[in-house]
C-alpha atoms as a PDB file:
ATOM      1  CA  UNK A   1      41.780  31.797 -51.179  1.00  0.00           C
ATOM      2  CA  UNK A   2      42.785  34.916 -49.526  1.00  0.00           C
ATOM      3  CA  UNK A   3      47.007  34.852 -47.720  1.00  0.00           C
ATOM      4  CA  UNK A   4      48.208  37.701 -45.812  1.00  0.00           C
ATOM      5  CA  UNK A   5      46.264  40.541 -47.381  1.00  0.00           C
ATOM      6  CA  UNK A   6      46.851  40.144 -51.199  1.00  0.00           C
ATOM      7  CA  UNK A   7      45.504  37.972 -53.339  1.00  0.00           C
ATOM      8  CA  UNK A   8      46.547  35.512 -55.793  1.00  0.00           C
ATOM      9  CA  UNK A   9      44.641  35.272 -59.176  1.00  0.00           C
ATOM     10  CA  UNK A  10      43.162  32.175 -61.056  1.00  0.00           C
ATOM     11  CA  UNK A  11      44.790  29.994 -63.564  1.00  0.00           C
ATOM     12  CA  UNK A  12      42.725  31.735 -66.253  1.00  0.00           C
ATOM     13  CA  UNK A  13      43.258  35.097 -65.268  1.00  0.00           C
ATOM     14  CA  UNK A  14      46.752  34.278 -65.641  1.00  0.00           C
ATOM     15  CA  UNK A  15      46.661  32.634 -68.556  1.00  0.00           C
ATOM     16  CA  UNK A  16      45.124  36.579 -70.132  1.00  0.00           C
ATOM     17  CA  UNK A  17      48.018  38.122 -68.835  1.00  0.00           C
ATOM     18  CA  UNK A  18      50.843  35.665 -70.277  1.00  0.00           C
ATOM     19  CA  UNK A  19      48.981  36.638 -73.499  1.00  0.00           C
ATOM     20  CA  UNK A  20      48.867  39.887 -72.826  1.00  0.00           C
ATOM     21  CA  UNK A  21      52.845  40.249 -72.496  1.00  0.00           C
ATOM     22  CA  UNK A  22      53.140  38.125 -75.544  1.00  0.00           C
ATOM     23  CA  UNK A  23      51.007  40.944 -77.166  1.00  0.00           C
ATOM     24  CA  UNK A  24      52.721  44.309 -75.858  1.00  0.00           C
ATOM     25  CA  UNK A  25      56.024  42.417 -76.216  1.00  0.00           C
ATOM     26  CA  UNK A  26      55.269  41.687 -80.375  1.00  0.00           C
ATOM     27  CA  UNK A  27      53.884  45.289 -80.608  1.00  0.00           C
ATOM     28  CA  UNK A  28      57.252  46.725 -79.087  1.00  0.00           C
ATOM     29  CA  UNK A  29      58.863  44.407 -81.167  1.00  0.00           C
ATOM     30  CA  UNK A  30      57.261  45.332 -84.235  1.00  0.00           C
ATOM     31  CA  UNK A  31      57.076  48.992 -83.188  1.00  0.00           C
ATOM     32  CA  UNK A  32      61.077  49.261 -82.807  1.00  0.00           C
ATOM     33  CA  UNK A  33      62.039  47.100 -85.935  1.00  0.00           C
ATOM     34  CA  UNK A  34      61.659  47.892 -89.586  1.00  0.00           C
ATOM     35  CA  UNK A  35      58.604  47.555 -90.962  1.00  0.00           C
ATOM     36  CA  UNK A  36      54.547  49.385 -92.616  1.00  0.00           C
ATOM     37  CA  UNK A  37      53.772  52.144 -90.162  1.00  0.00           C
ATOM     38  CA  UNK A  38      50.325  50.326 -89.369  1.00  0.00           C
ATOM     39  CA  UNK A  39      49.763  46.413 -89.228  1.00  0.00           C
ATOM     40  CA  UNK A  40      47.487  43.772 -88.649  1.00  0.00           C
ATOM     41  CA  UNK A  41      49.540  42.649 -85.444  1.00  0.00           C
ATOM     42  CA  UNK A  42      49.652  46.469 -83.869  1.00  0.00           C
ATOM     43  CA  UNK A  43      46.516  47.226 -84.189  1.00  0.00           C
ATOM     44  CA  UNK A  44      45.329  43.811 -82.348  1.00  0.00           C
ATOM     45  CA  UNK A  45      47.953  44.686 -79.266  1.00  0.00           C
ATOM     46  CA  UNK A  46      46.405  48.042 -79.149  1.00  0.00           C
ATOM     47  CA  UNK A  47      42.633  46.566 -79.263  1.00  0.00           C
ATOM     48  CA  UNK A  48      43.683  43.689 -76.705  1.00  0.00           C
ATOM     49  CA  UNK A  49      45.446  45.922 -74.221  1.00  0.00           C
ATOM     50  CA  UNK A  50      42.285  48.413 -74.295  1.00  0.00           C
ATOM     51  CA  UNK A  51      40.043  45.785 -73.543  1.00  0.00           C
ATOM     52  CA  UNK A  52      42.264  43.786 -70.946  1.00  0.00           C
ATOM     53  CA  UNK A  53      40.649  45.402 -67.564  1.00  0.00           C
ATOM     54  CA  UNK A  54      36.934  44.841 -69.295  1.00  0.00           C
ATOM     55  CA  UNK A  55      37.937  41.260 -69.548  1.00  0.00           C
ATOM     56  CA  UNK A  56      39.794  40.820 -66.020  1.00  0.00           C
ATOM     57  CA  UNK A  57      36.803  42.420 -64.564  1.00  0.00           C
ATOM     58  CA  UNK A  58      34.224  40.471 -65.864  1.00  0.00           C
ATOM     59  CA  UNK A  59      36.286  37.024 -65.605  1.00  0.00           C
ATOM     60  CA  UNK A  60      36.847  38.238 -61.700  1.00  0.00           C
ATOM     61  CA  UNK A  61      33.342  38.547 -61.213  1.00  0.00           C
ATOM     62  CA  UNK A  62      32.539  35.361 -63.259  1.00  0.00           C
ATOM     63  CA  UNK A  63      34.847  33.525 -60.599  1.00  0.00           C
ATOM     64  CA  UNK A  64      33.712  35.361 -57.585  1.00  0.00           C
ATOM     65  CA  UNK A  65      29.924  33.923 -58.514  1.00  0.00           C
ATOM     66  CA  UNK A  66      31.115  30.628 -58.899  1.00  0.00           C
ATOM     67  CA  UNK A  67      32.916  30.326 -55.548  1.00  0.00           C
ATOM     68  CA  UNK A  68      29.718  32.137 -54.013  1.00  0.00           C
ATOM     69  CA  UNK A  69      27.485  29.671 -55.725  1.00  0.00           C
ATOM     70  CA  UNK A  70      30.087  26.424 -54.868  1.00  0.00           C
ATOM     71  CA  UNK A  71      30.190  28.108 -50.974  1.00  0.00           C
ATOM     72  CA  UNK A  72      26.416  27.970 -50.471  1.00  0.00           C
ATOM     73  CA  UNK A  73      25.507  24.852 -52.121  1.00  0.00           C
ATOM     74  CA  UNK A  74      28.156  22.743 -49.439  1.00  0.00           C
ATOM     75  CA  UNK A  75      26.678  24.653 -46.249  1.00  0.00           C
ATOM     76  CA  UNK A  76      23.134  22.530 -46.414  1.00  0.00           C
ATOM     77  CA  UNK A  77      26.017  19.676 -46.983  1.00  0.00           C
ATOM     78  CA  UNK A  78      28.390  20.258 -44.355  1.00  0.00           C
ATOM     79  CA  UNK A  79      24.879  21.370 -42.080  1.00  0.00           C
ATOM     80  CA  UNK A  80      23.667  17.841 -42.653  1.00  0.00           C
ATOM     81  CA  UNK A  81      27.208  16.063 -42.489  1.00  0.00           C
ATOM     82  CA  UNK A  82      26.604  16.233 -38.308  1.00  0.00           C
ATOM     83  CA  UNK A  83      22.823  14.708 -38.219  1.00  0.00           C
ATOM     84  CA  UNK A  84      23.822  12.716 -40.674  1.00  0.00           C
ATOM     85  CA  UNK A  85      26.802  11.023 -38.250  1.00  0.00           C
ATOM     86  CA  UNK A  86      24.604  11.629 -34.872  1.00  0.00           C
ATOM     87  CA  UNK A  87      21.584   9.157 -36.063  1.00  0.00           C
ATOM     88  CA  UNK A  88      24.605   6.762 -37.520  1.00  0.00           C
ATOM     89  CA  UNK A  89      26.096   6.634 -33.930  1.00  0.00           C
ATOM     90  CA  UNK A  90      22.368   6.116 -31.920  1.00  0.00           C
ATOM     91  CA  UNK A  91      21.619   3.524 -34.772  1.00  0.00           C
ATOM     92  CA  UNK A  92      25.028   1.627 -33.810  1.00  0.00           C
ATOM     93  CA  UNK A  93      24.516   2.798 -29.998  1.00  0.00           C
ATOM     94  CA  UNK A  94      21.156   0.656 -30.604  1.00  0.00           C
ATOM     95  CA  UNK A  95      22.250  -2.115 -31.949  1.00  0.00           C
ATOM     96  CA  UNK A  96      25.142  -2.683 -29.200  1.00  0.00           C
ATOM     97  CA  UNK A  97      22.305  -2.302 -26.099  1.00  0.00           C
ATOM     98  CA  UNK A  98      20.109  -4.906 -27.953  1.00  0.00           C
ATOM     99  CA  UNK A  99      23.253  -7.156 -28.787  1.00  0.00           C
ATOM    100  CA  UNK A 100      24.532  -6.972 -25.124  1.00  0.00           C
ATOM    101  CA  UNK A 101      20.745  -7.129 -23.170  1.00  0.00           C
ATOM    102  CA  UNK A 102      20.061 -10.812 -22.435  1.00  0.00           C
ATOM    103  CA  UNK A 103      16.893 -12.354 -23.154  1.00  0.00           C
ATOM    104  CA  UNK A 104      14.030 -13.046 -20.457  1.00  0.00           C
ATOM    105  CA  UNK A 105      14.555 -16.343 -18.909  1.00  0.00           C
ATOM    106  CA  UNK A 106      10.928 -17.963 -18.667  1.00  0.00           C
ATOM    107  CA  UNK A 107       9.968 -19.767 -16.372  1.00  0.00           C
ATOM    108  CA  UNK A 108      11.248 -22.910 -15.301  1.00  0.00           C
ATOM    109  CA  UNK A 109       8.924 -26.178 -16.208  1.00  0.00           C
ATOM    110  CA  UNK A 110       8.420 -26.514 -12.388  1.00  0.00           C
ATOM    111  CA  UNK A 111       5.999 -23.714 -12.985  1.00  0.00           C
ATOM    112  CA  UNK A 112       7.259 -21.372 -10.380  1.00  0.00           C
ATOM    113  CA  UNK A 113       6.633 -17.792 -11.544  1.00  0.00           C
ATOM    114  CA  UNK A 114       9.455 -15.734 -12.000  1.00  0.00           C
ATOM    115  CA  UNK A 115      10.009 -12.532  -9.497  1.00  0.00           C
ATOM    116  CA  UNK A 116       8.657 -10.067 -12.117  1.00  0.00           C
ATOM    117  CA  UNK A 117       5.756 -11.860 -12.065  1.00  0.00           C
ATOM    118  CA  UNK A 118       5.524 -12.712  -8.245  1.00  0.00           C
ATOM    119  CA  UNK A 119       3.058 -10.781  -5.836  1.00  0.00           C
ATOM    120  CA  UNK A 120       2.848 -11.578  -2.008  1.00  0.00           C
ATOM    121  CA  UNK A 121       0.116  -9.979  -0.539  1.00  0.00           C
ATOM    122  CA  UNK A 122       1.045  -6.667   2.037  1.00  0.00           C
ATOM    123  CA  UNK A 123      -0.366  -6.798   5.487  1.00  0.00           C
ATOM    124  CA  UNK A 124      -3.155  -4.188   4.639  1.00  0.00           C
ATOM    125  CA  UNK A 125      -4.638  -6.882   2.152  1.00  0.00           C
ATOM    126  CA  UNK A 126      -4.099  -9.093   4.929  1.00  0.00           C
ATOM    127  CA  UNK A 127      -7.782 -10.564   5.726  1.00  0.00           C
ATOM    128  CA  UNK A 128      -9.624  -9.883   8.557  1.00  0.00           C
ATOM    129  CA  UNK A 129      -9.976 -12.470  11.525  1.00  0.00           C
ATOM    130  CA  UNK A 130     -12.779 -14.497  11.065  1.00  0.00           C
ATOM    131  CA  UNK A 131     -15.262 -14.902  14.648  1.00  0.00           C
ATOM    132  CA  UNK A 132     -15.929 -18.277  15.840  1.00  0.00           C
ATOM    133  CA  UNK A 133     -19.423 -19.396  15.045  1.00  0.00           C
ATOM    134  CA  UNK A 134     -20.927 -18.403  18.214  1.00  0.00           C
ATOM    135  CA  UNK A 135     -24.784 -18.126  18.018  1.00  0.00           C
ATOM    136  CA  UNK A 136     -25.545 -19.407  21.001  1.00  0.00           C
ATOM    137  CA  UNK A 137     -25.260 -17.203  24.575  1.00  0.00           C
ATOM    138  CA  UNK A 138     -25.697 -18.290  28.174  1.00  0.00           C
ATOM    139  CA  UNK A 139     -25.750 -14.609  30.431  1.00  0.00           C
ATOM    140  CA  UNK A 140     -25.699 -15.841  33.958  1.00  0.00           C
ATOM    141  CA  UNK A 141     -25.716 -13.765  36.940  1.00  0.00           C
ATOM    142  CA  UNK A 142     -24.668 -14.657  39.997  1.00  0.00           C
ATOM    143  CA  UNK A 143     -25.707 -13.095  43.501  1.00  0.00           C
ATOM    144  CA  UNK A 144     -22.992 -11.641  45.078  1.00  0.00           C
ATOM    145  CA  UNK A 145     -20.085  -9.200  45.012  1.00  0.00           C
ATOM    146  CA  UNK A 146     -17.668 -10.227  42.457  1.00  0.00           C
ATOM    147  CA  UNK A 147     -14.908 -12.576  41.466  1.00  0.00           C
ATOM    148  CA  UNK A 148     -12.060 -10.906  43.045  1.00  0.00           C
ATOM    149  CA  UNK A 149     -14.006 -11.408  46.815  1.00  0.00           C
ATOM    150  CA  UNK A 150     -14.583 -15.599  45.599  1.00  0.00           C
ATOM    151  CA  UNK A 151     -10.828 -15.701  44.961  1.00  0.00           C
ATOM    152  CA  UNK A 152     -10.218 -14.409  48.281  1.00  0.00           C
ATOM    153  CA  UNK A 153     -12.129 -16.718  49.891  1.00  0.00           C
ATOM    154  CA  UNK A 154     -11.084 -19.665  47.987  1.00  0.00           C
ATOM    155  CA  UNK A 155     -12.327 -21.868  50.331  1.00  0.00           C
ATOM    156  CA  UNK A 156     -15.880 -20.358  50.901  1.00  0.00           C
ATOM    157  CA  UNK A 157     -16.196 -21.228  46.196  1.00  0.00           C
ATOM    158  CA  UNK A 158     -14.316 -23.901  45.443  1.00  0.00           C
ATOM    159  CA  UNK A 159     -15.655 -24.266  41.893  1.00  0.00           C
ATOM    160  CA  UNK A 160     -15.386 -21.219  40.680  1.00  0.00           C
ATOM    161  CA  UNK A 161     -11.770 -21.259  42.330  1.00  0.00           C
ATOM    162  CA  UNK A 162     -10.652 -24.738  41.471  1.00  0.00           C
ATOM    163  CA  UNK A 163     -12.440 -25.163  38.451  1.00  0.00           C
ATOM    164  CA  UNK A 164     -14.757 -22.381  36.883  1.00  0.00           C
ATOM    165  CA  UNK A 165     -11.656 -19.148  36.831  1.00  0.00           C
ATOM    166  CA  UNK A 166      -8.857 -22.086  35.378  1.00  0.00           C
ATOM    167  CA  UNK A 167     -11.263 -23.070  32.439  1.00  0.00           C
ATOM    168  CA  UNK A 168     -12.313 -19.731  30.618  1.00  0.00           C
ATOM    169  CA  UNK A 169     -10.913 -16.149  30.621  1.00  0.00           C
ATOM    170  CA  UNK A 170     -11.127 -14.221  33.316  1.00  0.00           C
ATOM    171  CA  UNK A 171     -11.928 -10.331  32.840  1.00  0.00           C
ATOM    172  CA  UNK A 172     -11.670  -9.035  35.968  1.00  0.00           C
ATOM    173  CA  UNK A 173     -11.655  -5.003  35.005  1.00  0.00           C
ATOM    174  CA  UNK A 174     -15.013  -5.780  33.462  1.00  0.00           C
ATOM    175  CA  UNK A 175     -18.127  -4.554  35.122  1.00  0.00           C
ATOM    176  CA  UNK A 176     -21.844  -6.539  35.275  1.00  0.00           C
ATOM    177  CA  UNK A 177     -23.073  -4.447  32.877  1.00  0.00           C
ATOM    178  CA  UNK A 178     -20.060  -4.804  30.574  1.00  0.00           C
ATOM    179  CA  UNK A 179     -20.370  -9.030  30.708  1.00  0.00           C
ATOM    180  CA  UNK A 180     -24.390  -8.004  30.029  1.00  0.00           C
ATOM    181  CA  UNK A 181     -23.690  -6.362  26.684  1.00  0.00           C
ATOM    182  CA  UNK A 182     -20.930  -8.347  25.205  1.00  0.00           C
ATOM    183  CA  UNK A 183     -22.977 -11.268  26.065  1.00  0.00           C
ATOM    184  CA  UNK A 184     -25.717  -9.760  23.683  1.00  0.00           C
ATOM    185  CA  UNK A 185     -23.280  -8.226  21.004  1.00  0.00           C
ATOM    186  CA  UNK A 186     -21.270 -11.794  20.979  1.00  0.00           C
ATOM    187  CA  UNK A 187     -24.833 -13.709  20.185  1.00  0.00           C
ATOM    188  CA  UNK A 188     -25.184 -10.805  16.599  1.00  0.00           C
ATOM    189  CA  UNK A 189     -21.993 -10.733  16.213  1.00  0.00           C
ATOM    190  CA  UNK A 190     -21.871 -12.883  12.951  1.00  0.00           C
ATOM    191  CA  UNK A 191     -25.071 -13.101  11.293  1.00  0.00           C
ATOM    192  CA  UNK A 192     -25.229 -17.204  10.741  1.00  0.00           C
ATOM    193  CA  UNK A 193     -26.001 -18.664   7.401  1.00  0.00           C
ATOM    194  CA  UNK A 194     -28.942 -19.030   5.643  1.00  0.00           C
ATOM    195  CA  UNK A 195     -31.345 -21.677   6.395  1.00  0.00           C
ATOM    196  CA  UNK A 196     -29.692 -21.519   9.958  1.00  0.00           C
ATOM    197  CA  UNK A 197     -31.361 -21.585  13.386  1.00  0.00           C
ATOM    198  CA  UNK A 198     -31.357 -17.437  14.149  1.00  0.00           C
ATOM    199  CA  UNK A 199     -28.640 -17.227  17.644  1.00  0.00           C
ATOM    200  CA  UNK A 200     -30.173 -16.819  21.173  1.00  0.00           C
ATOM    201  CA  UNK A 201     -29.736 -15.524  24.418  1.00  0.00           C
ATOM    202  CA  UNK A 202     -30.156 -17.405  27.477  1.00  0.00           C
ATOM    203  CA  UNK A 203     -30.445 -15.359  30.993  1.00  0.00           C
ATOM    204  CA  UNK A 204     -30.263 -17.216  33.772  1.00  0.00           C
ATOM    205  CA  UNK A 205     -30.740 -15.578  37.074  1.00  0.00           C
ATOM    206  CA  UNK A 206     -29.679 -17.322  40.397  1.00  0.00           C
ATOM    207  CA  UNK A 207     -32.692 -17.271  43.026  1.00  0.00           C
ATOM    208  CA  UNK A 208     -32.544 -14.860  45.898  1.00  0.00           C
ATOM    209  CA  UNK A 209     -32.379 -16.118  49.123  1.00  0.00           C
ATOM    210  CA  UNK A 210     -35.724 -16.466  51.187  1.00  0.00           C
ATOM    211  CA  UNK A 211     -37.310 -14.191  53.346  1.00  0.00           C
ATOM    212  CA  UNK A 212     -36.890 -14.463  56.634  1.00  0.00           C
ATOM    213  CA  UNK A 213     -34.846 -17.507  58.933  1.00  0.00           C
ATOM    214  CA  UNK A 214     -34.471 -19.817  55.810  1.00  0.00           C
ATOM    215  CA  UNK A 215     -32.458 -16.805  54.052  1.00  0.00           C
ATOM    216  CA  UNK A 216     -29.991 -16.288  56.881  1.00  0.00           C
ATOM    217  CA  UNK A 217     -28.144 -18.853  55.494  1.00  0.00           C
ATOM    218  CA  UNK A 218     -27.103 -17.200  51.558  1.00  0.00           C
ATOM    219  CA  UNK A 219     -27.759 -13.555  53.118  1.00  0.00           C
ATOM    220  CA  UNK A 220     -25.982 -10.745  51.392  1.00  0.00           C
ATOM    221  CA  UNK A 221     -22.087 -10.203  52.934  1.00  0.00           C
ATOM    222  CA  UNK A 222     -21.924 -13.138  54.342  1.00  0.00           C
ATOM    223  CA  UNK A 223     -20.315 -16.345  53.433  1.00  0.00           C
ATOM    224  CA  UNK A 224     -23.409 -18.440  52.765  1.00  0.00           C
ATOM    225  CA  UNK A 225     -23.909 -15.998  49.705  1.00  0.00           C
ATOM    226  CA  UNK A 226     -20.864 -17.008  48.203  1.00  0.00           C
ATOM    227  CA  UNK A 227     -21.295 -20.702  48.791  1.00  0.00           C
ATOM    228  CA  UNK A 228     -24.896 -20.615  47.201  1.00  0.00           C
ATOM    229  CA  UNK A 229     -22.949 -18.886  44.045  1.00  0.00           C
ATOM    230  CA  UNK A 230     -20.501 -21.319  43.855  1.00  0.00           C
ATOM    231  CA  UNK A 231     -23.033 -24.341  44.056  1.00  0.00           C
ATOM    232  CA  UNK A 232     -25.421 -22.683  41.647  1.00  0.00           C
ATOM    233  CA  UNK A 233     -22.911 -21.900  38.915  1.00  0.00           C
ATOM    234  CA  UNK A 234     -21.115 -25.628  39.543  1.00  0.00           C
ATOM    235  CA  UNK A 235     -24.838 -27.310  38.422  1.00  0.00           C
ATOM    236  CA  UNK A 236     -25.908 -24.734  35.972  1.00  0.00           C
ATOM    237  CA  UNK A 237     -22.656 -25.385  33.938  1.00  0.00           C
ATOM    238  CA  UNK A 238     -22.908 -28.921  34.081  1.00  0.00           C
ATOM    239  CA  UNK A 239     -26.155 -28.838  32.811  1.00  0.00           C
ATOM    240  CA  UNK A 240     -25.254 -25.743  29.538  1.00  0.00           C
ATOM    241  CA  UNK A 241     -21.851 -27.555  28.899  1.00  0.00           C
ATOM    242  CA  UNK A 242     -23.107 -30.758  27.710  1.00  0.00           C
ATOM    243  CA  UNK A 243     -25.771 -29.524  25.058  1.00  0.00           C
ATOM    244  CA  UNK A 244     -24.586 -29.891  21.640  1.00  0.00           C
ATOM    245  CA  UNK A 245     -25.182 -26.262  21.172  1.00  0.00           C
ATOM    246  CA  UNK A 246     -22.579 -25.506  23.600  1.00  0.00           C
ATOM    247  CA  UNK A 247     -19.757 -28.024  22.435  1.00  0.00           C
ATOM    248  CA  UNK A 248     -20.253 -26.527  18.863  1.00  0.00           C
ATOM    249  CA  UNK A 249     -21.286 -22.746  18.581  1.00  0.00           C
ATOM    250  CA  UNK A 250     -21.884 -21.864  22.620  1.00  0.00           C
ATOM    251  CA  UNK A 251     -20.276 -19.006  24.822  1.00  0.00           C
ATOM    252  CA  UNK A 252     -21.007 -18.508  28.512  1.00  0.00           C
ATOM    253  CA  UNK A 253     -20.849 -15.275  30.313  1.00  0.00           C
ATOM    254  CA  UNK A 254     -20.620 -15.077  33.926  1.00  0.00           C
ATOM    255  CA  UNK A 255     -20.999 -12.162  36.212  1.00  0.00           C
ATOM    256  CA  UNK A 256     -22.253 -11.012  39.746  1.00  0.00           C
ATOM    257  CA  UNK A 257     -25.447  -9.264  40.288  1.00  0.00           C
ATOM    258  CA  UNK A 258     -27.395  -7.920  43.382  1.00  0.00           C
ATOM    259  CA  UNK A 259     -30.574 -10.349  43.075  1.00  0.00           C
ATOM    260  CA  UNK A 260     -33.588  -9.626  45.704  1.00  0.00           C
ATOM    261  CA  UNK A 261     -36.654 -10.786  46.354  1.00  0.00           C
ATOM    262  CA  UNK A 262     -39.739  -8.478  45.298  1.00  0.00           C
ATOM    263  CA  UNK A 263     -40.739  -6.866  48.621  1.00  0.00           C
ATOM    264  CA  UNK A 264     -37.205  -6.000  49.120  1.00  0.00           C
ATOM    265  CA  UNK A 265     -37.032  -4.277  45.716  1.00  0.00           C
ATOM    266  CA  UNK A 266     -40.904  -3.005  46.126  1.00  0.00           C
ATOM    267  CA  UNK A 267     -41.635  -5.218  43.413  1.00  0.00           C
ATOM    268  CA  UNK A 268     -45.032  -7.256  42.940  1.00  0.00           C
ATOM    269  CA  UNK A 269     -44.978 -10.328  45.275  1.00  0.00           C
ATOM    270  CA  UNK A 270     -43.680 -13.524  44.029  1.00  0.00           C
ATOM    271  CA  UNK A 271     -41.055 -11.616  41.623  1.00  0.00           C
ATOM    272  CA  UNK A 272     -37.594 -11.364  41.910  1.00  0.00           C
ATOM    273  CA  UNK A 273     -34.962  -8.798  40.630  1.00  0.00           C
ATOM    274  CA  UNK A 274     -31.457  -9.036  39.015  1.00  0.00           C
ATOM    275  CA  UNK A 275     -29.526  -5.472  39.368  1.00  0.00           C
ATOM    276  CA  UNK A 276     -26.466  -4.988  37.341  1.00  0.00           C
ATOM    277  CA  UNK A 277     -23.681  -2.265  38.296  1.00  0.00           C
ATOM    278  CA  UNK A 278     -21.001  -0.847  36.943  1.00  0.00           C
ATOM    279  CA  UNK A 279     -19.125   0.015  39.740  1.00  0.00           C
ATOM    280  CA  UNK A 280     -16.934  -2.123  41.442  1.00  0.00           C
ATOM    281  CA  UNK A 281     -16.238  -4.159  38.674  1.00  0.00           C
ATOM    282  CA  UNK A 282     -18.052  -7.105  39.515  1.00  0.00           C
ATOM    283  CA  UNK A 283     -15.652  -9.378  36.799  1.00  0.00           C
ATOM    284  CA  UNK A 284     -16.635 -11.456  33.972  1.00  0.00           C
ATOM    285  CA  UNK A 285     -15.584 -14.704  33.476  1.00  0.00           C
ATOM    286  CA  UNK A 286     -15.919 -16.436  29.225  1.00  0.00           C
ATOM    287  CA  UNK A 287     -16.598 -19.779  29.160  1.00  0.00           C
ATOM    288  CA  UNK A 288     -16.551 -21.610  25.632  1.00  0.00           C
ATOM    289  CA  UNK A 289     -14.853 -24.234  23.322  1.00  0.00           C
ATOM    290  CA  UNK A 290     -13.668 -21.130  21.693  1.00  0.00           C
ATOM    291  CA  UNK A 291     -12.285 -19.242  24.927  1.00  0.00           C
ATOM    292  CA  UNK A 292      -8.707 -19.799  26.177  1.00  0.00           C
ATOM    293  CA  UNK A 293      -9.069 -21.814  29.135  1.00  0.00           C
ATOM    294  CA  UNK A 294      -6.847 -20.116  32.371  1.00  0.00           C
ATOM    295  CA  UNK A 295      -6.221 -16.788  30.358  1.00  0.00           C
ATOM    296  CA  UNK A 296      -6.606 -13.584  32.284  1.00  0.00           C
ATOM    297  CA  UNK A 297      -6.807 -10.181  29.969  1.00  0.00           C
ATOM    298  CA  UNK A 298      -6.755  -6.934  31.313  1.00  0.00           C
ATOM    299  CA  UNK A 299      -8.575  -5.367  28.268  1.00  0.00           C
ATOM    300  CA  UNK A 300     -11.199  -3.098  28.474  1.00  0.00           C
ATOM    301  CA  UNK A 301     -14.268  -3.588  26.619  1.00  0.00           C
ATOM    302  CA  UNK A 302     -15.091  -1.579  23.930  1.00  0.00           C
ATOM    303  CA  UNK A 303     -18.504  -0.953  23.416  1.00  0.00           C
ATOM    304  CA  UNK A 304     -18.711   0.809  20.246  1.00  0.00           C
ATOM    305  CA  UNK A 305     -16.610  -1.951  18.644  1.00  0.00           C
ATOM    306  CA  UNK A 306     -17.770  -5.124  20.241  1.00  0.00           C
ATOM    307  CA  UNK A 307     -16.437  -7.609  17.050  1.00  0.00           C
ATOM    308  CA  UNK A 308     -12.914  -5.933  18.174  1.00  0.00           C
ATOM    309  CA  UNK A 309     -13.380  -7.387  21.781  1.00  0.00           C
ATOM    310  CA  UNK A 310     -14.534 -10.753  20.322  1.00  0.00           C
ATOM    311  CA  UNK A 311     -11.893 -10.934  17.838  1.00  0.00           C
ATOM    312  CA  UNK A 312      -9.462 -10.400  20.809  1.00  0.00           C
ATOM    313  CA  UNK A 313     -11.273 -12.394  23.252  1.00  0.00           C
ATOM    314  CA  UNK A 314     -11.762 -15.918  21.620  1.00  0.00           C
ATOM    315  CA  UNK A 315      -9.601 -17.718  19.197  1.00  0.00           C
END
């Protein structure tokens, strides 16, 4: 152990140099008393005091090795003392988490599942609308202009007025041709089951009015057309509406059409023709156990996604 800047020698190295003094002290002794020139006790201070720096030396390095060797076998120790006390304090650390972390309550004997174990279903796993099981489509066409002039003249179609427009949904931004192909998407819509009767489509044309004096009477633009509409579409429905088929898988679809005789289409005589337009909207009108009776939608029908318009259409 090194103080200031000298330094202060070992017990042992000490211990030589009290004997040394002993030794030079006897040999002064003996050298200023009486006494044989040459003795046993002289010549042993002489040899001692000759060899004294071989001996310090080689005790001094005998020490120095020892501390060296003492030094480097407690670094590994003290190196290890750290680790040693870091795994002791994350093994106690460990033990106080586990001590202080309560156990999993399970579930109670109601059997209700605990909220770990819980799952409601999101709204993109909610499932898709199912269609009502329509497989069975009556496409009737009316002659005339549309269902916006009838509800003008409310007196002139009383049915379709009073009784026709209040039970079914109205469409009235829907052309002829629209009411034509929903009426034959709604029938494919949803294939039926098997071993089920495969879905049809009724069209039912009214009859033009006659040639000549007899046809004055339901000519087009005039109020006899509408009348003959309203009285066609009053006994067709109460003939479709009390079928079976209707009450438990039937839709109606109404619309206006421009309906002529042949030789005023240029047609073969004793044919008739049913021409449907897409402008004006003509109106469609959806009549059904599964249609909301006295609704009015101002959707537009979407003909690359006709499921869509069903889905939105009937409940």
């Amino acid at each position: 152990m090194r103080k200031g800047t000298g330094r202060v020698p070992s017990a042992r190295v000490s211990a030589l140099l009290a004997a040394l003094m002993l030794g030079i002290g006897a040999a002064v002794g003996a050298a200023v008393g009486p006494g044989p020139e040459s003795s046993l006790a002289g010549s042993s201070a002489g040899a001692l005091a000759q060899r004294l720096p071989l001996l310090l030396a080689a005790i001094e390095a005998r020490d120095r090795a020892a501390s060296n060797s003492t030094t480097a076998s407690s670094a590994p120790a003290a190196a290890e003392a750290p680790a040693a006390e870091a795994a002791l304090l994350r093994h106690r650390k460990a033990r106080t988490v586990a001590s202080s972390t309560p156990a999993a309550t399970p579930a109670s004997s109601s059997g209700t599942p605990s909220e770990s174990t819980s799952s409601s279903p999101s709204s993109s796993e909610a499932p898709t609308k199912k269609l009502p099981p329509v497989t069975t489509v009556w496409l009737i066409q009316l002659s005339g202009a549309s269902f916006s002039a009838a509800l003008a003249q409310p007196s002139g179609a009383p049915y379709i007025d009073g009784q026709a427009i209040p039970g079914g949904t109205l469409l009235s931004g829907w052309s002829a041709l629209e009411g034509s192909a929903f009426a034959n998407d709604a029938a494919l819509a949803e294939p039926p089951p098997a071993g089920a009767a495969p879905p049809l489509l009724h069209s039912i044309v009214q009859p033009p009015c006659p040639e000549g004096a007899a046809g004055a009477a339901c000519a087009p633009e005039t109020p006899g057309q509408l009348q003959a509409a309203d009285q066609f579409l009053k006994e067709t429905l109460a003939t479709i509406t009390t079928t079976p088929a209707y009450r438990e898988h039937g839709l109606v679809v109404v619309t206006f059409a421009s309906v002529a005789l042949a030789t005023q289409a240029g047609l073969a005589a004793g044919t008739s023709s049913a021409t449907l337009t897409a402008e004006p909207p003509a109106g469609v009108l959806l009549l059904s156990p599964f249609a909301r009776a006295g609704a009015r939608s101002a959707n537009a029908f979407a003909p690359t996604s006709p499921r869509r318009s069903l889905e939105a259409l009937l409940r």
